[in-house]
PDB file of N, CA and C in Angstrom:
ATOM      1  N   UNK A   1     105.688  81.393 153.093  1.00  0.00           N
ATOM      2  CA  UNK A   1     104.493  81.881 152.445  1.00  0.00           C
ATOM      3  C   UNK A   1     104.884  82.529 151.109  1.00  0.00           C
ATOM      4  N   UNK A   2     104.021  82.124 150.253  1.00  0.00           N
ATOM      5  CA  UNK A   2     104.597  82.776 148.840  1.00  0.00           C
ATOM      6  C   UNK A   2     104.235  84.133 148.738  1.00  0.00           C
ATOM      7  N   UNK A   3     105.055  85.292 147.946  1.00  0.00           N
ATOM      8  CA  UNK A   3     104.452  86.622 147.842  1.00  0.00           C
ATOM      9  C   UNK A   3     103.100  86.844 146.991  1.00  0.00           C
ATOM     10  N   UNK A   4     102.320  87.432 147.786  1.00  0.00           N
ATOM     11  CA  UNK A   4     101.322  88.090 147.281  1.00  0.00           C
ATOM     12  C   UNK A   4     100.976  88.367 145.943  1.00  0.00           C
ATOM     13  N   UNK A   5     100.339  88.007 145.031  1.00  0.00           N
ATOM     14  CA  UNK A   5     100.461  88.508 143.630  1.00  0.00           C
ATOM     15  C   UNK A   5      99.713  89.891 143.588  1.00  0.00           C
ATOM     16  N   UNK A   6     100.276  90.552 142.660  1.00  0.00           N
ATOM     17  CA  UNK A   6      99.719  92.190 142.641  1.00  0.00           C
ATOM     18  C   UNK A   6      98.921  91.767 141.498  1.00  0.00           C
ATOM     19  N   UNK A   7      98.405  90.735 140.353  1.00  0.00           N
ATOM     20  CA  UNK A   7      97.684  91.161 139.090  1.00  0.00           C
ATOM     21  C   UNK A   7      96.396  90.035 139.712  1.00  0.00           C
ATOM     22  N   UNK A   8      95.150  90.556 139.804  1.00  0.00           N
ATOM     23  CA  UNK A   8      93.988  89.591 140.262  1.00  0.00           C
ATOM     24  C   UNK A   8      93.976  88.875 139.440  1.00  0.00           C
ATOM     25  N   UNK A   9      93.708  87.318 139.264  1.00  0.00           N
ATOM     26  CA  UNK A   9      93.683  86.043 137.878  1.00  0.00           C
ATOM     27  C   UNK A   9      92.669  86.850 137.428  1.00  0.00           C
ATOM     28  N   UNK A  10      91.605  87.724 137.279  1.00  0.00           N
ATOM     29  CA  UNK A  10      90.310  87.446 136.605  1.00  0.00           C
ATOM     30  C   UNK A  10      90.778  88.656 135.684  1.00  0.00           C
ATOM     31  N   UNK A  11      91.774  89.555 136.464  1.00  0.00           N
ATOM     32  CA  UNK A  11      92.518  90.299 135.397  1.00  0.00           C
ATOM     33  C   UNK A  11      93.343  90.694 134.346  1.00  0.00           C
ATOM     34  N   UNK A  12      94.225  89.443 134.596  1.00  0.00           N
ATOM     35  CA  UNK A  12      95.162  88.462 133.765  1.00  0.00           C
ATOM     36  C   UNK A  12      94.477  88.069 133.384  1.00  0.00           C
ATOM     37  N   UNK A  13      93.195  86.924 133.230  1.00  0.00           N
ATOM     38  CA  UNK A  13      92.809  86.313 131.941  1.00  0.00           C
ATOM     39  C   UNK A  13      92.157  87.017 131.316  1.00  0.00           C
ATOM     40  N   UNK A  14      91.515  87.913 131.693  1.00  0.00           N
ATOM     41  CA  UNK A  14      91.179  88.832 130.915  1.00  0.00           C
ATOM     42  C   UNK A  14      92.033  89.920 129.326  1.00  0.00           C
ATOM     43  N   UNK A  15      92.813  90.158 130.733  1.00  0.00           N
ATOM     44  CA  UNK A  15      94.025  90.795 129.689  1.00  0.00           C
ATOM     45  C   UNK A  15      94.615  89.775 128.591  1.00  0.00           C
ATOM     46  N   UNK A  16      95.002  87.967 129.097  1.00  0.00           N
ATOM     47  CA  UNK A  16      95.461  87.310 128.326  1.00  0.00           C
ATOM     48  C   UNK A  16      94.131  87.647 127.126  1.00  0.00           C
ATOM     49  N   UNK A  17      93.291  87.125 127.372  1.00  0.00           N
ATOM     50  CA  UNK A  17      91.993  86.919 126.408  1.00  0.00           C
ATOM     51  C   UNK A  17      92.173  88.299 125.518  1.00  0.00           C
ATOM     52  N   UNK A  18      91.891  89.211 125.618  1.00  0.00           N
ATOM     53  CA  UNK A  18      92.344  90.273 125.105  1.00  0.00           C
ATOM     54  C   UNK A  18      93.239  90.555 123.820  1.00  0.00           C
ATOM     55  N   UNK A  19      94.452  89.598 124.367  1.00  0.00           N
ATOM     56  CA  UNK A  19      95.785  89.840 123.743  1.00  0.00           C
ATOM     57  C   UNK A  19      95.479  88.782 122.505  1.00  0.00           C
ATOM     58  N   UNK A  20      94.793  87.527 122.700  1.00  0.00           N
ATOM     59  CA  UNK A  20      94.420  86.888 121.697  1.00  0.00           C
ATOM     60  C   UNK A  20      93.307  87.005 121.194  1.00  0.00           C
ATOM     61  N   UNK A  21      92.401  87.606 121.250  1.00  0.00           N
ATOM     62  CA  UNK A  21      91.370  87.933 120.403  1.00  0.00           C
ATOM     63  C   UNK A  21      91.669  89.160 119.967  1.00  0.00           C
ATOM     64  N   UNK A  22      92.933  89.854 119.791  1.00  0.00           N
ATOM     65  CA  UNK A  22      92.663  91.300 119.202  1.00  0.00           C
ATOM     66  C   UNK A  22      93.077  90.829 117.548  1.00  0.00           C
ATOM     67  N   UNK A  23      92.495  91.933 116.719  1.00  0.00           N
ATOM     68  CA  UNK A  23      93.076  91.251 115.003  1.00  0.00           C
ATOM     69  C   UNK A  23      94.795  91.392 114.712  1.00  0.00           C
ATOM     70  N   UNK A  24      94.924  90.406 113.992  1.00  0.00           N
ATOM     71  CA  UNK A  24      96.740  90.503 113.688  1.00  0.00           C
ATOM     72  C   UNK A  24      96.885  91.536 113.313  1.00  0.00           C
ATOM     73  N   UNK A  25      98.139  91.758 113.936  1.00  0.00           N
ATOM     74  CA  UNK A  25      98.815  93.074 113.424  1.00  0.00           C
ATOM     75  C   UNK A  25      98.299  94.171 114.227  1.00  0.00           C
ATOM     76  N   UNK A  26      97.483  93.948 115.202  1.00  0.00           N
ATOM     77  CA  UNK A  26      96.782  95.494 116.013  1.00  0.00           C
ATOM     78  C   UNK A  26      97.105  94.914 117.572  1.00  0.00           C
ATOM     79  N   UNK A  27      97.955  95.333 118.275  1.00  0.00           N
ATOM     80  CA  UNK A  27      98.028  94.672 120.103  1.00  0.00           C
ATOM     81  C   UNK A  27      96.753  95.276 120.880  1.00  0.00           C
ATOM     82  N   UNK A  28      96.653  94.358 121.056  1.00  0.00           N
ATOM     83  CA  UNK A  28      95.640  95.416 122.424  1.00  0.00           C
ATOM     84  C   UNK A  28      96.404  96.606 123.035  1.00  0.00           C
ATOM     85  N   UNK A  29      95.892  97.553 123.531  1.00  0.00           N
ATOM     86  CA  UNK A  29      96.674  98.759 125.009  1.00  0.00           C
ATOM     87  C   UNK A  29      97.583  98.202 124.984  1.00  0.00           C
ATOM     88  N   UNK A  30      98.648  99.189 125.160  1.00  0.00           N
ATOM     89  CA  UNK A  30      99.727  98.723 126.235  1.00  0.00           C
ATOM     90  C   UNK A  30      99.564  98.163 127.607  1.00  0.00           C
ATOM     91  N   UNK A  31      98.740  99.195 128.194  1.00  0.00           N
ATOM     92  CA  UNK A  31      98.386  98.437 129.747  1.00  0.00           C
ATOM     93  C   UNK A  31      97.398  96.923 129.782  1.00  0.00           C
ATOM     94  N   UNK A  32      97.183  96.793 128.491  1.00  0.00           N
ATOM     95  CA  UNK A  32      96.231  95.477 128.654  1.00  0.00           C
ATOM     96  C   UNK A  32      98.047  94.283 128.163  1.00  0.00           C
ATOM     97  N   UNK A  33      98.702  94.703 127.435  1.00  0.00           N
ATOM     98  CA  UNK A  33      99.583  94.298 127.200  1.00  0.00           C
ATOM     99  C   UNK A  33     100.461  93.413 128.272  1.00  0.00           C
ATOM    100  N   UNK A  34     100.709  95.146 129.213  1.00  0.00           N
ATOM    101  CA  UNK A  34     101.682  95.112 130.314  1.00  0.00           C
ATOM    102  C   UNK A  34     100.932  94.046 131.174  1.00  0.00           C
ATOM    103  N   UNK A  35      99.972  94.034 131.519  1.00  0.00           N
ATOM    104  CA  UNK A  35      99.091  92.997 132.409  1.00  0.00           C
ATOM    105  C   UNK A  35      99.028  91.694 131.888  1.00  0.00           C
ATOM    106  N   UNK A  36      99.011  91.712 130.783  1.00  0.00           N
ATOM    107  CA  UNK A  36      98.637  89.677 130.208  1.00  0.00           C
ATOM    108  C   UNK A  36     100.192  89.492 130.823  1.00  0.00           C
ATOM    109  N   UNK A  37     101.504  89.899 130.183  1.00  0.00           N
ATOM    110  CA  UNK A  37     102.628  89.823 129.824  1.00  0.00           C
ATOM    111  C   UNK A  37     102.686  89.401 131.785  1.00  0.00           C
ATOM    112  N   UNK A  38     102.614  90.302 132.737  1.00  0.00           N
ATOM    113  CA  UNK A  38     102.737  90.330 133.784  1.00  0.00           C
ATOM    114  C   UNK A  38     102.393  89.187 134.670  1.00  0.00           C
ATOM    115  N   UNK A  39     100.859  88.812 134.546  1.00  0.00           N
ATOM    116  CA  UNK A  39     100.151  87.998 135.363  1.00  0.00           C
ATOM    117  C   UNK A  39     100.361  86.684 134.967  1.00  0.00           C
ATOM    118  N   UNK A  40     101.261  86.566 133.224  1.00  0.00           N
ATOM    119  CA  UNK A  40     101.509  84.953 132.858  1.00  0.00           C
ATOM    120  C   UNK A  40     102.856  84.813 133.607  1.00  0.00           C
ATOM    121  N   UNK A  41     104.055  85.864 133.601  1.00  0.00           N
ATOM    122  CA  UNK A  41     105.002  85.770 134.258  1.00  0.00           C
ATOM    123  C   UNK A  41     105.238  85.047 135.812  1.00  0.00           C
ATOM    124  N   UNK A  42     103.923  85.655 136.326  1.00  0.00           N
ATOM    125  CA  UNK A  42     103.864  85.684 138.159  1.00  0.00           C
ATOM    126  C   UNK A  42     103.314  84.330 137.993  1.00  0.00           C
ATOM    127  N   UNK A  43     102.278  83.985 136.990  1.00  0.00           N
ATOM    128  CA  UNK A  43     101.718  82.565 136.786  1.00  0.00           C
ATOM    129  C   UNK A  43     102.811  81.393 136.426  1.00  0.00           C
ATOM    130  N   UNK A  44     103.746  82.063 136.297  1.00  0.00           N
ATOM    131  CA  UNK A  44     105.153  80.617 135.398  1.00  0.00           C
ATOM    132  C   UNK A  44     105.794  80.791 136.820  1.00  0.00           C
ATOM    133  N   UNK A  45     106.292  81.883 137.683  1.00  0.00           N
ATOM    134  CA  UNK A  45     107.122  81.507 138.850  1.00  0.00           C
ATOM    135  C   UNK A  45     105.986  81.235 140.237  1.00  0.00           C
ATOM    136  N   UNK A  46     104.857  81.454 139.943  1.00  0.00           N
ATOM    137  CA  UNK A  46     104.211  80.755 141.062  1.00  0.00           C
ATOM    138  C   UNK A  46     104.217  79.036 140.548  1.00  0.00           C
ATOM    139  N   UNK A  47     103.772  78.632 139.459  1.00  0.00           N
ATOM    140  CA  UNK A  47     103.937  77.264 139.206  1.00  0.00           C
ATOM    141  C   UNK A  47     105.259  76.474 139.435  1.00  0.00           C
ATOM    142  N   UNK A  48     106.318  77.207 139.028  1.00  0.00           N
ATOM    143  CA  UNK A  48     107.816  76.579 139.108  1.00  0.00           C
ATOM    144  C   UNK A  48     108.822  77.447 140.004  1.00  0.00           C
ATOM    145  N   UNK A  49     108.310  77.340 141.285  1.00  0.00           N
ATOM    146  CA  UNK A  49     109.362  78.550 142.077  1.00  0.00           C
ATOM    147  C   UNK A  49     110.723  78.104 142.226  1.00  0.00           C
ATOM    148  N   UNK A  50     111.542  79.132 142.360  1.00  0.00           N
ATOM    149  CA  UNK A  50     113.017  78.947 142.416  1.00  0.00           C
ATOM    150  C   UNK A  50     113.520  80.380 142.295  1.00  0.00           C
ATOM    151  N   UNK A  51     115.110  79.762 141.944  1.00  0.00           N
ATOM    152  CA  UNK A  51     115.645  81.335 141.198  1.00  0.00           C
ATOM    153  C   UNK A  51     116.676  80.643 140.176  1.00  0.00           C
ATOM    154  N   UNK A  52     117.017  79.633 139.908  1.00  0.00           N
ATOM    155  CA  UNK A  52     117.768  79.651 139.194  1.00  0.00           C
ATOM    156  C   UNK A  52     117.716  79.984 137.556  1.00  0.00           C
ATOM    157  N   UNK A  53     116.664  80.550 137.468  1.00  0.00           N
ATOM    158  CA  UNK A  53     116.276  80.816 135.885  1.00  0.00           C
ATOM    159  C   UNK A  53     115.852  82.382 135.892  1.00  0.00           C
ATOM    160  N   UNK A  54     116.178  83.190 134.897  1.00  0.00           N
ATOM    161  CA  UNK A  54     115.430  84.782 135.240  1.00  0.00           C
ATOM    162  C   UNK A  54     114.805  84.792 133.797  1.00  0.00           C
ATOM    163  N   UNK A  55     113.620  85.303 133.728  1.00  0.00           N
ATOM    164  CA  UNK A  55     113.072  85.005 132.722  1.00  0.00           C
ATOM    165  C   UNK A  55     112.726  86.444 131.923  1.00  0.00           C
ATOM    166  N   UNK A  56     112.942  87.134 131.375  1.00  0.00           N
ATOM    167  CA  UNK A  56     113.076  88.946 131.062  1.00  0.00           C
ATOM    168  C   UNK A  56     112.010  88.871 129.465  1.00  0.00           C
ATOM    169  N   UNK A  57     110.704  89.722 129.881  1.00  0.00           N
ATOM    170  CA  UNK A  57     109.824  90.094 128.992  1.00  0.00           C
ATOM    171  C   UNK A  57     110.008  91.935 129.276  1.00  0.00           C
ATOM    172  N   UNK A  58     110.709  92.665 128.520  1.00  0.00           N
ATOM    173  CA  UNK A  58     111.545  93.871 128.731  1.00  0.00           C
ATOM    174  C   UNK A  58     110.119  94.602 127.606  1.00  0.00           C
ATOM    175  N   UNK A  59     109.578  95.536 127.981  1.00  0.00           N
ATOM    176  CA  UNK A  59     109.801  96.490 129.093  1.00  0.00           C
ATOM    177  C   UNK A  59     109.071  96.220 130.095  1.00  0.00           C
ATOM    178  N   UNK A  60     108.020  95.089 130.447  1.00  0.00           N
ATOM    179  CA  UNK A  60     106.938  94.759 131.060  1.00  0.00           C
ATOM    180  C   UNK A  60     107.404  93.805 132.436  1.00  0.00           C
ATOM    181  N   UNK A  61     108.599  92.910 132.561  1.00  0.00           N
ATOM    182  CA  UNK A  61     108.658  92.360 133.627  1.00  0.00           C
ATOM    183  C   UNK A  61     109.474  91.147 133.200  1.00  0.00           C
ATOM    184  N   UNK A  62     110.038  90.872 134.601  1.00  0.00           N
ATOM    185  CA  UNK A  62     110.909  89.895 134.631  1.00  0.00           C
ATOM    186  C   UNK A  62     110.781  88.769 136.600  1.00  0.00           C
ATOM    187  N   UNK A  63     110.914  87.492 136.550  1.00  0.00           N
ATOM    188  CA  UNK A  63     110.904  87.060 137.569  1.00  0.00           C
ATOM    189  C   UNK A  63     111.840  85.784 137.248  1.00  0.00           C
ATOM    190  N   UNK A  64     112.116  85.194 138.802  1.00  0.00           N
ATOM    191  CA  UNK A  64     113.297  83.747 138.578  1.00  0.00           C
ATOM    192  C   UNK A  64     111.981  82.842 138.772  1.00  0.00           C
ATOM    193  N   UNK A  65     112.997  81.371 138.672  1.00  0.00           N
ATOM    194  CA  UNK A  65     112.000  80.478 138.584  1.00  0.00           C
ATOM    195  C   UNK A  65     112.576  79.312 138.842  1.00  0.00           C
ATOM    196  N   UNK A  66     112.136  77.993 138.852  1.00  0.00           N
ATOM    197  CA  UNK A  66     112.996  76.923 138.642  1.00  0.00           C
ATOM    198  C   UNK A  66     114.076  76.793 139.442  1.00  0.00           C
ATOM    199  N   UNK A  67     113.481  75.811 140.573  1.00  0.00           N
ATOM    200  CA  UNK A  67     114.643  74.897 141.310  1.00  0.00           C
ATOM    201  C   UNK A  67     115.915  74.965 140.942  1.00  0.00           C
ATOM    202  N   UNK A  68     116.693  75.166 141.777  1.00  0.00           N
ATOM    203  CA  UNK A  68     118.098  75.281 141.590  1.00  0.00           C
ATOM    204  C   UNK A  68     119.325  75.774 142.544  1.00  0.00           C
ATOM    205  N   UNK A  69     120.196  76.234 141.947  1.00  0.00           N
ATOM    206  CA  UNK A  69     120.942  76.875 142.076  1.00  0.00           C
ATOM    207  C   UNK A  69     120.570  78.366 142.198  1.00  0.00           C
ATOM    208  N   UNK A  70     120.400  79.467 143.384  1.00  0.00           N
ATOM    209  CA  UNK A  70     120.296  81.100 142.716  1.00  0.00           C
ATOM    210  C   UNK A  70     121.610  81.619 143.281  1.00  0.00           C
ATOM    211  N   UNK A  71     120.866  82.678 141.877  1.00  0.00           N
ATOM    212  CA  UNK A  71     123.100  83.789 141.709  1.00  0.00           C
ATOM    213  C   UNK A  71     122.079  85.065 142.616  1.00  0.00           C
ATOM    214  N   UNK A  72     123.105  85.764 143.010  1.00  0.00           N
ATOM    215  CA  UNK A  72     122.595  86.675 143.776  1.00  0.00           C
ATOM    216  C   UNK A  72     123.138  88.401 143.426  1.00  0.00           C
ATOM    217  N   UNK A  73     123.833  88.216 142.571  1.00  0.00           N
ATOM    218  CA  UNK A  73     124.673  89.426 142.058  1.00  0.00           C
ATOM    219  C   UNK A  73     125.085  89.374 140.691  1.00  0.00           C
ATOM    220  N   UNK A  74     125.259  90.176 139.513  1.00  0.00           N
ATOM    221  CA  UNK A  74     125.137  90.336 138.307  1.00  0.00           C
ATOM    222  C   UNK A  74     124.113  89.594 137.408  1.00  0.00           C
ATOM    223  N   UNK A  75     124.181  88.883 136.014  1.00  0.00           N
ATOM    224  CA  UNK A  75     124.102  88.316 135.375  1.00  0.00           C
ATOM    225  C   UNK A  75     124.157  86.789 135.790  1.00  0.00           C
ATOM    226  N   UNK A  76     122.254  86.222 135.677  1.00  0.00           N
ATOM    227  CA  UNK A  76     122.520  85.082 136.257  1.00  0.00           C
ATOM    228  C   UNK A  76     122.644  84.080 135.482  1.00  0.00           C
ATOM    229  N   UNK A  77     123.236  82.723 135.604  1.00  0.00           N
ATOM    230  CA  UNK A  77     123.808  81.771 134.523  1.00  0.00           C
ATOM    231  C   UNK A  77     122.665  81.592 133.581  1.00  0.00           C
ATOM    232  N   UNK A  78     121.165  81.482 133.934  1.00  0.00           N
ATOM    233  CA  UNK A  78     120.119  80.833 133.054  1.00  0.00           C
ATOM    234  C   UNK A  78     119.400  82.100 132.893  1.00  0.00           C
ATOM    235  N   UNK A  79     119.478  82.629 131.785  1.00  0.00           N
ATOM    236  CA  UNK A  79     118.697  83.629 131.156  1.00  0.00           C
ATOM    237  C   UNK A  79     117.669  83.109 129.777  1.00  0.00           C
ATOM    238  N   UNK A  80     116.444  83.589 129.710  1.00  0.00           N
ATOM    239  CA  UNK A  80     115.427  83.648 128.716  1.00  0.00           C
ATOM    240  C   UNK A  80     114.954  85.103 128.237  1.00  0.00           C
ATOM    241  N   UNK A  81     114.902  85.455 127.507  1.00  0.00           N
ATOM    242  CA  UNK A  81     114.405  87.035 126.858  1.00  0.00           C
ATOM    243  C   UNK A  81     114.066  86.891 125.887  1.00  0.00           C
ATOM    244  N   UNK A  82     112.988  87.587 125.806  1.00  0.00           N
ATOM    245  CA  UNK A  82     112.255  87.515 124.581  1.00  0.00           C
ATOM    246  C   UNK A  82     111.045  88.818 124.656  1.00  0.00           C
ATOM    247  N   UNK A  83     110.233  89.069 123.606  1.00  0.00           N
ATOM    248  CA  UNK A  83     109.336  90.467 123.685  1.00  0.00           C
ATOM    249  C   UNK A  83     108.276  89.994 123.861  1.00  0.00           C
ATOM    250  N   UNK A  84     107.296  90.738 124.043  1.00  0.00           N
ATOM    251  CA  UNK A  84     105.804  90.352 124.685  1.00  0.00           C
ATOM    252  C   UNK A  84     105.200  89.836 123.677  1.00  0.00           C
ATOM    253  N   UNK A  85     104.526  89.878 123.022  1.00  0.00           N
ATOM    254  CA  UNK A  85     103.819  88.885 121.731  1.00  0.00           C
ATOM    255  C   UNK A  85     104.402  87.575 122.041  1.00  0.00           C
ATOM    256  N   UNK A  86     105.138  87.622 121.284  1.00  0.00           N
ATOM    257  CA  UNK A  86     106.298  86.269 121.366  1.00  0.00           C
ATOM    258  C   UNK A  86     106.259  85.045 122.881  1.00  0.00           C
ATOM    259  N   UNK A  87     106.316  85.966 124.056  1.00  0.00           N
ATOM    260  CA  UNK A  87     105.560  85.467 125.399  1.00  0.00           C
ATOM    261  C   UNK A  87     104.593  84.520 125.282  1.00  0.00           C
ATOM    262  N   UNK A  88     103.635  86.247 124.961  1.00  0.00           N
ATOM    263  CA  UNK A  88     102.196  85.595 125.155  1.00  0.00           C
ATOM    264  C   UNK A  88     101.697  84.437 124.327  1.00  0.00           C
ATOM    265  N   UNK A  89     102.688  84.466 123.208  1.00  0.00           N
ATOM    266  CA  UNK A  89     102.433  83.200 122.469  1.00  0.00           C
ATOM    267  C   UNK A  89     102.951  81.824 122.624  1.00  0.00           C
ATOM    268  N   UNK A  90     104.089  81.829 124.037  1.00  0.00           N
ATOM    269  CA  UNK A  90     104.811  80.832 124.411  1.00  0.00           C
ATOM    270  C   UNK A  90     103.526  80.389 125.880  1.00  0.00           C
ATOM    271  N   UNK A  91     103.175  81.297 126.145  1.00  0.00           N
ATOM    272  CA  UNK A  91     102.495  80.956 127.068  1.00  0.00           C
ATOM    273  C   UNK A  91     101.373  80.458 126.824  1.00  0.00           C
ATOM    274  N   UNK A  92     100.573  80.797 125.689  1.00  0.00           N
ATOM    275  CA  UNK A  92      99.045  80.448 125.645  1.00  0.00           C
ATOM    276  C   UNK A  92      99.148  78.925 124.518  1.00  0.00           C
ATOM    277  N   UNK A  93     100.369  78.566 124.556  1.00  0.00           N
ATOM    278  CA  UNK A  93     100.181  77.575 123.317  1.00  0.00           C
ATOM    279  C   UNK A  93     100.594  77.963 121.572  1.00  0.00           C
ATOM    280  N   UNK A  94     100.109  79.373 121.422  1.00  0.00           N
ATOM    281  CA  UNK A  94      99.987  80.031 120.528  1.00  0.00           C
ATOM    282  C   UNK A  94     101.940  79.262 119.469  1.00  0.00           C
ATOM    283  N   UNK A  95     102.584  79.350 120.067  1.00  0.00           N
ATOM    284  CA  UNK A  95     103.856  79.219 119.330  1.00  0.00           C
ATOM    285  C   UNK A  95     104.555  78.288 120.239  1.00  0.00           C
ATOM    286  N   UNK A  96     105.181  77.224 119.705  1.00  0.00           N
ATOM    287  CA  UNK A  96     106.550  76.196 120.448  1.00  0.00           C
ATOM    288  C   UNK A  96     107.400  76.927 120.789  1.00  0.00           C
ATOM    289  N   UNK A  97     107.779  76.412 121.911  1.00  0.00           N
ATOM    290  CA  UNK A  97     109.432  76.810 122.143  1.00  0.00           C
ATOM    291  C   UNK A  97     110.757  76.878 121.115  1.00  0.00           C
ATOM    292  N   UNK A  98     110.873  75.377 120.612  1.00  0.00           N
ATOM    293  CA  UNK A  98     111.251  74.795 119.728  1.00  0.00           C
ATOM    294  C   UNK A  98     111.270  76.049 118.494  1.00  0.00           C
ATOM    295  N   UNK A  99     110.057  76.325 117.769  1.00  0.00           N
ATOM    296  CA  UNK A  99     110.046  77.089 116.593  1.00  0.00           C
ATOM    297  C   UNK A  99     110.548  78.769 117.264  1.00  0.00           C
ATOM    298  N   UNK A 100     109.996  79.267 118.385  1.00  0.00           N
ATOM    299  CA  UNK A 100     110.646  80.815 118.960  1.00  0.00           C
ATOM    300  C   UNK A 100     112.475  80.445 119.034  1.00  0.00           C
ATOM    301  N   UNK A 101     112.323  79.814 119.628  1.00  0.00           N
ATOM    302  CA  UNK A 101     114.313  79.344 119.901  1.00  0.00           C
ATOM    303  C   UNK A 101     114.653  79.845 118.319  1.00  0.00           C
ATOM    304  N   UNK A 102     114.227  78.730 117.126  1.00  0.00           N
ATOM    305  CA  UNK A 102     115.010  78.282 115.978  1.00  0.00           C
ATOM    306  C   UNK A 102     114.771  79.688 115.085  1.00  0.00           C
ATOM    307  N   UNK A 103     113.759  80.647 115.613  1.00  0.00           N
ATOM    308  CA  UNK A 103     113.649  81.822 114.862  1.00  0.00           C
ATOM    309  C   UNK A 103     113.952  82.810 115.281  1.00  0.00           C
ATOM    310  N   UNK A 104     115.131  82.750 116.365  1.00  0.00           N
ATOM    311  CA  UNK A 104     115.134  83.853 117.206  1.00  0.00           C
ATOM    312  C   UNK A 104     114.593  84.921 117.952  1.00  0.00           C
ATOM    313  N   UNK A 105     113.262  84.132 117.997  1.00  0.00           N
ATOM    314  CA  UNK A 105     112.704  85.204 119.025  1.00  0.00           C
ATOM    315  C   UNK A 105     112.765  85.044 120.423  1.00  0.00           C
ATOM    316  N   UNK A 106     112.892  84.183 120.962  1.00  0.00           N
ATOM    317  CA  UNK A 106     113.500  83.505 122.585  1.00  0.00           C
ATOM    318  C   UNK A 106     115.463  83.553 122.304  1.00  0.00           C
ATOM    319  N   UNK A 107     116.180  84.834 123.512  1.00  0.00           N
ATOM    320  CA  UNK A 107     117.385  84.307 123.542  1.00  0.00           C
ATOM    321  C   UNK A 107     117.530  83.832 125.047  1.00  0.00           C
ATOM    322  N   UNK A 108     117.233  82.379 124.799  1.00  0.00           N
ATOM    323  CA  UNK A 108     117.976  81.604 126.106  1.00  0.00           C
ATOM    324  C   UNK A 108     119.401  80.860 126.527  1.00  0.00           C
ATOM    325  N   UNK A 109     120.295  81.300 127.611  1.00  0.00           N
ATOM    326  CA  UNK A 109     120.945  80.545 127.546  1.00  0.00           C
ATOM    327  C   UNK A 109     121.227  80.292 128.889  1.00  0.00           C
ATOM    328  N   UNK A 110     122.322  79.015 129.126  1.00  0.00           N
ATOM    329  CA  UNK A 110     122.242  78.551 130.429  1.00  0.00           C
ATOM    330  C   UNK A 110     121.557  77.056 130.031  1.00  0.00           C
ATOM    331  N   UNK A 111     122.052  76.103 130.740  1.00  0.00           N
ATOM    332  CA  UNK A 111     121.603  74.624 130.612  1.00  0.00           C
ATOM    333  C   UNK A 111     120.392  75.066 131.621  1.00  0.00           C
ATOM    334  N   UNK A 112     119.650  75.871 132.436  1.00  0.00           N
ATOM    335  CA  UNK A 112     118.451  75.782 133.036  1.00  0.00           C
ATOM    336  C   UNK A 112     117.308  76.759 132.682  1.00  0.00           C
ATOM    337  N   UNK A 113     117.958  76.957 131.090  1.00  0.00           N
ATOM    338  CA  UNK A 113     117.047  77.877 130.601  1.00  0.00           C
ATOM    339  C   UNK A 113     116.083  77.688 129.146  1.00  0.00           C
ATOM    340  N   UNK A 114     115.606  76.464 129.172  1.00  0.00           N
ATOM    341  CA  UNK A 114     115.018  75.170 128.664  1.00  0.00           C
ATOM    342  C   UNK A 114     113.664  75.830 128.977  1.00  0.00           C
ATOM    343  N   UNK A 115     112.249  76.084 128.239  1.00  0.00           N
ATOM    344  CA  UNK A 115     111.297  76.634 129.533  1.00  0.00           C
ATOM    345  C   UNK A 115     110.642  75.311 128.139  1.00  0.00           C
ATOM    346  N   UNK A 116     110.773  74.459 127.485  1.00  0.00           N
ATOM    347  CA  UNK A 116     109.813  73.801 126.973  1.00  0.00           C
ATOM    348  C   UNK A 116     108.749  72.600 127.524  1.00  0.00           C
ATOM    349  N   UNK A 117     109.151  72.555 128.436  1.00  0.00           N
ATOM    350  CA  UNK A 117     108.321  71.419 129.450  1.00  0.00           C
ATOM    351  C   UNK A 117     107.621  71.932 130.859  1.00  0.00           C
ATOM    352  N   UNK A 118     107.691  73.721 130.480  1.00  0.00           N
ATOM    353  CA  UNK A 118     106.662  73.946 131.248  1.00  0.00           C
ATOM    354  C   UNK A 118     105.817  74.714 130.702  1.00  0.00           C
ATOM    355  N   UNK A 119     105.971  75.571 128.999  1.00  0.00           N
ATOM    356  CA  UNK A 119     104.845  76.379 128.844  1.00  0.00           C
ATOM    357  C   UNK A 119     104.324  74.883 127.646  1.00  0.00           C
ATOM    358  N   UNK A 120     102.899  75.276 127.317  1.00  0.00           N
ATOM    359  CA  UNK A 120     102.043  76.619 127.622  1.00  0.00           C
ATOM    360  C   UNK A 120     101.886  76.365 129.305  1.00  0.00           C
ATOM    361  N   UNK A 121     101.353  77.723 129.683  1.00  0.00           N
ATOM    362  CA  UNK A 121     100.765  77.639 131.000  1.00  0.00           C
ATOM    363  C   UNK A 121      99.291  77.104 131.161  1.00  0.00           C
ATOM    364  N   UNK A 122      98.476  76.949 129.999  1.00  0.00           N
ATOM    365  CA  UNK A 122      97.204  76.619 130.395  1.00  0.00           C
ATOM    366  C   UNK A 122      97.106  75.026 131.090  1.00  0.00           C
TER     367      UNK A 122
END
């Protein structure tokens, strides 16, 4: 049975919606923040469960993902990090993988830490 999600969808899209309709340069709340950032996270490892990938949106949350191989102690081989904007913009379409990678705002590494053929999430 898969775990329980703690963020209700109607609260997450909300919060997502939020995060993209606010004007450039102004974020929504933090807690509207912490919630989009959150509920797209739980939304990428409920779609692609696993562990071989850890995916770190710092200070807001982190989960594994993606079939594989899982490490169970330190630093796992397939890491993605990156900051919340930047996320929410990998997630909603808003920005390529491709262009976050080449501008450094995604540091992924690990051959299973590729996330371009599964976002956006919509």
């Amino acid at each position: 049975m898969p775990p329980r999600r703690r963020i209700d969808p109607a609260d997450g899209l909300a919060a997502v919606t939020a995060w993209r309709t606010a004007p450039d340069g102004s974020p929504p709340p933090r807690p509207v923040l912490a919630t989009a950032v959150r509920w797209t996270l739980a939304e990428l490892a409920d779609r692609y469960p696993g562990g071989a990938c850890e995916v770190r949106v710092p200070p807001f949350g982190v989960v594994q993902c993606i079939p594989g191989p899982r490490h169970t102690r330190g630093t796992p081989p397939n890491v993605v990090e990156t900051d919340a904007d930047t996320w929410l913009a990998l997630a909603t379409g808003r920005t390529s993988w491709s262009d976050a990678v080449a501008t450094g705002r995604v540091s992924a590494s690990g051959e299973r830490a590729d996330l371009s053929g599964l976002l956006p999430l919509e």
